[in-house]
C-alpha atoms as a PDB file:
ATOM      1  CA  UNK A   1       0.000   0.000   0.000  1.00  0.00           C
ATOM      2  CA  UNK A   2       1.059   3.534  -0.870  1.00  0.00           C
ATOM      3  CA  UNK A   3       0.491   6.145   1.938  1.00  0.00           C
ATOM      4  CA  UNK A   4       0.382  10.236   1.385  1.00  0.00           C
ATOM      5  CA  UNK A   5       0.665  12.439   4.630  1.00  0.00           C
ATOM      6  CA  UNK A   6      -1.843  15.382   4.139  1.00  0.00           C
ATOM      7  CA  UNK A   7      -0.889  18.822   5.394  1.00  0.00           C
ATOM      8  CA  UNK A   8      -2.995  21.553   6.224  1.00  0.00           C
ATOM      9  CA  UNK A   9      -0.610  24.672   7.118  1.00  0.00           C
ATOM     10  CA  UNK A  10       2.081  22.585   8.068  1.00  0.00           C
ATOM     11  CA  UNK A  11      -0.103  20.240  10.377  1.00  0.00           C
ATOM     12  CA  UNK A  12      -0.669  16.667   9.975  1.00  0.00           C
ATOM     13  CA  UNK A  13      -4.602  16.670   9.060  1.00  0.00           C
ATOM     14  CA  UNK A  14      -4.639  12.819   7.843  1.00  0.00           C
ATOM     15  CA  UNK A  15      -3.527  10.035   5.207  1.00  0.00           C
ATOM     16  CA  UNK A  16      -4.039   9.336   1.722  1.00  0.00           C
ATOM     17  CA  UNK A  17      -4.180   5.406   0.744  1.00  0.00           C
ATOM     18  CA  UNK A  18      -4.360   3.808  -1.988  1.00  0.00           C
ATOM     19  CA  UNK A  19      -4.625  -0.543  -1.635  1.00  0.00           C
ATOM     20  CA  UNK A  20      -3.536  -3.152  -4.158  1.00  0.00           C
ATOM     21  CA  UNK A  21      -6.798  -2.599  -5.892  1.00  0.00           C
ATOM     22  CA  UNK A  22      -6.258   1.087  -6.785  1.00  0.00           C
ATOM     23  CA  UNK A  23      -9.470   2.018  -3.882  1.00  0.00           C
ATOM     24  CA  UNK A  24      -8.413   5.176  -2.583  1.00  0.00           C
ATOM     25  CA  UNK A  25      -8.712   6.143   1.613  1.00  0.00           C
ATOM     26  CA  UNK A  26      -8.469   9.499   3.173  1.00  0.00           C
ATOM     27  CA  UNK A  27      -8.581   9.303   6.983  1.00  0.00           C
ATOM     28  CA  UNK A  28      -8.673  12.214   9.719  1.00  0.00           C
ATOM     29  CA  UNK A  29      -5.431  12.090  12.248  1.00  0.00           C
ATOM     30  CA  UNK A  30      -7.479  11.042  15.483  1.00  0.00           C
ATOM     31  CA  UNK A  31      -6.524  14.792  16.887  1.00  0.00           C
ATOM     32  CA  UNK A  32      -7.087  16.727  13.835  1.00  0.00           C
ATOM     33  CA  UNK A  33     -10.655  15.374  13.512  1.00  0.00           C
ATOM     34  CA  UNK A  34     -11.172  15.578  17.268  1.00  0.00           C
ATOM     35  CA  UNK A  35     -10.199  19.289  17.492  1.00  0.00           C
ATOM     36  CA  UNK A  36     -12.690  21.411  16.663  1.00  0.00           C
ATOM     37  CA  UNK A  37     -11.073  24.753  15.585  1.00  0.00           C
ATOM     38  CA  UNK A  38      -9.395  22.432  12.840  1.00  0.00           C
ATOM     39  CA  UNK A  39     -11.385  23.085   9.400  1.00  0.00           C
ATOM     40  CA  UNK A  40     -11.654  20.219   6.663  1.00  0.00           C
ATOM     41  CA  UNK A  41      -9.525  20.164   4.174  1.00  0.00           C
ATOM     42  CA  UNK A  42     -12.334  20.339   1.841  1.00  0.00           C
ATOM     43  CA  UNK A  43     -15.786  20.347   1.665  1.00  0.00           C
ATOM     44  CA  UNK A  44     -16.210  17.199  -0.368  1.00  0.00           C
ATOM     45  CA  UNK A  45     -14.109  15.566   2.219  1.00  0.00           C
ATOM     46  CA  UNK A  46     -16.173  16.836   5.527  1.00  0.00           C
ATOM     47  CA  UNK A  47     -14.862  15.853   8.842  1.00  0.00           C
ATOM     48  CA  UNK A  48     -18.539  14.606   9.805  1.00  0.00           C
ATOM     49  CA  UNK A  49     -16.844  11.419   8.844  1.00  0.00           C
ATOM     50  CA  UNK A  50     -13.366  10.476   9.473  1.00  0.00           C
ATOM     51  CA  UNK A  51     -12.708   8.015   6.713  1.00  0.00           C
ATOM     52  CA  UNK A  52     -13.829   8.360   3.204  1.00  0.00           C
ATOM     53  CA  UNK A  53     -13.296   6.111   0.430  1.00  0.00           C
ATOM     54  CA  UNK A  54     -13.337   6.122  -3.304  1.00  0.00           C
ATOM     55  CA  UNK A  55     -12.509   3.824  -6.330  1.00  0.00           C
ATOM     56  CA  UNK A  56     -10.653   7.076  -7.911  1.00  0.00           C
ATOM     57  CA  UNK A  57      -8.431   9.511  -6.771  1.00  0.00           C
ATOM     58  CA  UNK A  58     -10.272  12.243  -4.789  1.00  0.00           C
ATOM     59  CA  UNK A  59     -11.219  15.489  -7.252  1.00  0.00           C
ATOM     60  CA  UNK A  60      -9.644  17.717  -4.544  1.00  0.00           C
ATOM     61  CA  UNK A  61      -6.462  15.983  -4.238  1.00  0.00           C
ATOM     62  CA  UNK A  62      -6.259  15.438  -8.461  1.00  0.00           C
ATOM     63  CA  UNK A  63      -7.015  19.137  -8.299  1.00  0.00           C
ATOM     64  CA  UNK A  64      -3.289  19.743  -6.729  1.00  0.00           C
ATOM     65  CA  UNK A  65      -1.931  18.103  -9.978  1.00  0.00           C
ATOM     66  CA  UNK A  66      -0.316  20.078 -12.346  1.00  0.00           C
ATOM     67  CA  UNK A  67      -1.439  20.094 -16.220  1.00  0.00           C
ATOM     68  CA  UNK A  68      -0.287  21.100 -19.635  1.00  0.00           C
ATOM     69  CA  UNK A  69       3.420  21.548 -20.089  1.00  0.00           C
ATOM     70  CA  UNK A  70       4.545  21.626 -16.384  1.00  0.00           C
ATOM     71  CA  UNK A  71       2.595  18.121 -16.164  1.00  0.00           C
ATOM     72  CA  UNK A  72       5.000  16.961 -18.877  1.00  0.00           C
ATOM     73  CA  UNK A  73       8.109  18.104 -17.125  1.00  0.00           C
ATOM     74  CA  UNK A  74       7.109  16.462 -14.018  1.00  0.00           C
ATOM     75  CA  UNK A  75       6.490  13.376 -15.102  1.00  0.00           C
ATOM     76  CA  UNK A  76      10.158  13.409 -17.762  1.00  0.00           C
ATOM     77  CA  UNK A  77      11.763  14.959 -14.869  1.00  0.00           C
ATOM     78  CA  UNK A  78      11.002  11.942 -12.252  1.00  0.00           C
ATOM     79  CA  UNK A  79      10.168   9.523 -14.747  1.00  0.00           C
ATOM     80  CA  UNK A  80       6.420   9.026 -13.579  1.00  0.00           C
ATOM     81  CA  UNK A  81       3.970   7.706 -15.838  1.00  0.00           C
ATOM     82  CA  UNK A  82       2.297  10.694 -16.520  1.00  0.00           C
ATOM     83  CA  UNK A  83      -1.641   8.386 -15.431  1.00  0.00           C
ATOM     84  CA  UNK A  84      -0.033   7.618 -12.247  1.00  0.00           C
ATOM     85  CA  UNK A  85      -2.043  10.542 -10.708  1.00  0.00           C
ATOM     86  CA  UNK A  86      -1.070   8.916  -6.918  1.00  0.00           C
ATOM     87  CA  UNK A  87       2.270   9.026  -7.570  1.00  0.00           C
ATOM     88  CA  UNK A  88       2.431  11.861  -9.185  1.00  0.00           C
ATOM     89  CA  UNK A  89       0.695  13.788  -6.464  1.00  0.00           C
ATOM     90  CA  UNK A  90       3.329  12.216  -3.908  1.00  0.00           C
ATOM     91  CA  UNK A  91       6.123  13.452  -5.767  1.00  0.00           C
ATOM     92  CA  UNK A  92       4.938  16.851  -6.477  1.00  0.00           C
ATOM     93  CA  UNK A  93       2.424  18.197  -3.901  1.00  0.00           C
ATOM     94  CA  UNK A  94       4.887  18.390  -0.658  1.00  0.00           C
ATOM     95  CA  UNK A  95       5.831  22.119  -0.884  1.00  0.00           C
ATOM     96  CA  UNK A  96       4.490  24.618  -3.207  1.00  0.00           C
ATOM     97  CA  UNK A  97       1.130  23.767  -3.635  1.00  0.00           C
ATOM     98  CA  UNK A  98      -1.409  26.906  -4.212  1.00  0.00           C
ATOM     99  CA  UNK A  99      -3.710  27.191  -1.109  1.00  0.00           C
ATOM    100  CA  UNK A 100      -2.859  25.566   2.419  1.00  0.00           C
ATOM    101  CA  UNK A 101      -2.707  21.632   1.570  1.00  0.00           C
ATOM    102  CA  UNK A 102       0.123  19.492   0.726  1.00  0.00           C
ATOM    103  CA  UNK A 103       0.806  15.822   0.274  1.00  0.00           C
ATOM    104  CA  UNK A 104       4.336  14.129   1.346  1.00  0.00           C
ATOM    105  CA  UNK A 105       5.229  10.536   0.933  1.00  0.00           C
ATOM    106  CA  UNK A 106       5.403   8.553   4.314  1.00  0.00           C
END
């Protein structure tokens, strides 16, 4: 299984999975959820619920992705098949992502 840590401003907020299958989990860190002055990271992924699941990669986390031209350096420049969007996102959301979220590799 691959695992993404999920930043919001620096602080853990949860994990990104994706299983064997290619099913896709994002779970609340226990404290993130718990504390209430924490905001989702999203509305589609509310913390009414602490784990959601889905058989593609999340639309808020593919939104993260780059496109176009910067896409194709990306994927020449770390040699990622450019319809690995998990991997991709792993690779290239950890630091300068525009707005307050960003994914590292565990």
């Amino acid at each position: 299984m691959m695992r993404g840590l999920v930043y919001n401003n620096g602080i853990l907020a949860g994990f990104l999975d994706k299983d064997q299958s290619g099913r896709y989990t994002f779970e609340y860190e226990a404290g993130y959820h718990s504390d209430p002055s924490k905001p989702a990271i999203s509305l589609t992924l509310p913390k009414s619920a602490r784990v959601h699941q889905s058989a593609a990669l999340f639309a808020f986390f593919f939104g993260l992705l780059a496109e176009g031209v910067n896409k194709d350096i990306q994927c020449r420049a770390l040699r990622i098949d450019e319809n690995d969007h998990f991997k991709r996102l792993l690779l290239t959301a950890g630091d300068d992502t525009i707005g307050a979220i960003t994914v590292k590799p565990e």
